[in-house]
Protein backbone atom coordinates (compact mmCIF):
# COMPACT_ATOMS: atom_id res chain seq x y z
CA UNK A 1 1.73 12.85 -7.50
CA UNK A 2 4.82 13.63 -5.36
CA UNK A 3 7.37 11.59 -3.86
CA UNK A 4 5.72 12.24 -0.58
CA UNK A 5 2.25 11.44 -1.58
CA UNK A 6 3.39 8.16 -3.24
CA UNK A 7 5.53 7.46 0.45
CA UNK A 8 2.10 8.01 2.09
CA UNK A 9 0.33 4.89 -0.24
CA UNK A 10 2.73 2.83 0.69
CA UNK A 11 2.58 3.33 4.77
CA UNK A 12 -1.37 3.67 4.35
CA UNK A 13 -0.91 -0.04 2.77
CA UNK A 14 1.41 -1.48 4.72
CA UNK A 15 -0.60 -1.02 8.37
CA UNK A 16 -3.37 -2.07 6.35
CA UNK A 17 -1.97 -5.42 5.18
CA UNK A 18 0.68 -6.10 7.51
CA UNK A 19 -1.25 -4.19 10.62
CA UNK A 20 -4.68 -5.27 10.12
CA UNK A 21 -6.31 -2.16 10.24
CA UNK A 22 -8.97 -1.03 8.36
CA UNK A 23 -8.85 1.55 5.58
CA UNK A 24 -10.50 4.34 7.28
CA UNK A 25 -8.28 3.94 10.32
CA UNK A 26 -5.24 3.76 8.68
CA UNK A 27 -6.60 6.81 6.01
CA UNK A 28 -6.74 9.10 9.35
CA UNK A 29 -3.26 7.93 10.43
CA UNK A 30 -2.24 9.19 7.57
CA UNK A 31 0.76 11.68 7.90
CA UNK A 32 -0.17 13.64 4.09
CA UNK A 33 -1.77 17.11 3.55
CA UNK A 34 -4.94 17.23 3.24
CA UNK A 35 -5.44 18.03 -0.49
CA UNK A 36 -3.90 15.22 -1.41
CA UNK A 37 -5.93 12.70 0.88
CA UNK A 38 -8.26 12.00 -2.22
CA UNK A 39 -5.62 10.88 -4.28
CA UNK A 40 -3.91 8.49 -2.20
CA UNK A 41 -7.54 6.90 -1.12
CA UNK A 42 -7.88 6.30 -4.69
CA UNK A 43 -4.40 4.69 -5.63
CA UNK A 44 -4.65 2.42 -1.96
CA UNK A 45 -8.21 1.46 -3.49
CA UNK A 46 -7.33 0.46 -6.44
CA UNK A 47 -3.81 -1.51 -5.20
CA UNK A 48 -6.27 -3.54 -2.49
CA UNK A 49 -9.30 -3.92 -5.23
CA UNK A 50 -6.57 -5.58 -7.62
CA UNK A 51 -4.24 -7.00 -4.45
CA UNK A 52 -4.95 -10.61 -4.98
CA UNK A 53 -4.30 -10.18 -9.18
CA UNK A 54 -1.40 -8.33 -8.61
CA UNK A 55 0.11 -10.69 -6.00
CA UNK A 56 -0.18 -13.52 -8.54
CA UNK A 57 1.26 -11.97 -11.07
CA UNK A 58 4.49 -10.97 -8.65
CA UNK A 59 4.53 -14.36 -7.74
CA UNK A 60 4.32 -15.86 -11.66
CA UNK A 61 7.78 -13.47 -12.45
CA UNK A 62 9.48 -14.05 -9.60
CA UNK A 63 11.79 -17.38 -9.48
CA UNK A 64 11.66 -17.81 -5.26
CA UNK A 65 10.03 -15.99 -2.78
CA UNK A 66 11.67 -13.19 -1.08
CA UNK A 67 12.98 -13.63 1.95
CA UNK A 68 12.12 -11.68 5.05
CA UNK A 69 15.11 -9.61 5.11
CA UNK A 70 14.13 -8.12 1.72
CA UNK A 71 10.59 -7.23 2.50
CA UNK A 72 9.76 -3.73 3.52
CA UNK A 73 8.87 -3.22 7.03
């Protein structure tokens, strides 16, 4: 997976968390080729199938929260 793929993930998640879309919507938003489509619908899968495990365990090894300044966009 390229740098660009992996760049795509993380915009397809962020208007899906932070935006409220839903997956498909934000899937055709998508600014990727279209051979690699299939791959980043399976890593954003997996990342929202596991969110809520994965966001506790963040939360466990950090000592504070972040604060707004640090989070992405």
């Amino acid at each position: 997976m390229d740098l660009n793929s992996r760049k795509a993930v993380v915009f397809l998640l962020v208007d899906i968390l932070r935006n409220g879309r839903s997956f498909q919507t934000a899937l055709l938003n998508t600014q990727a080729p279209a051979d690699t489509l299939p791959e980043i619908q399976a890593i954003a899968y997996g990342v929202l199938r596991h969110y809520q495990t994965l966001s506790h365990a963040l939360s466990l090894l950090m000592k504070k929260p972040m604060k707004n300044k640090d989070k992405d966009p």
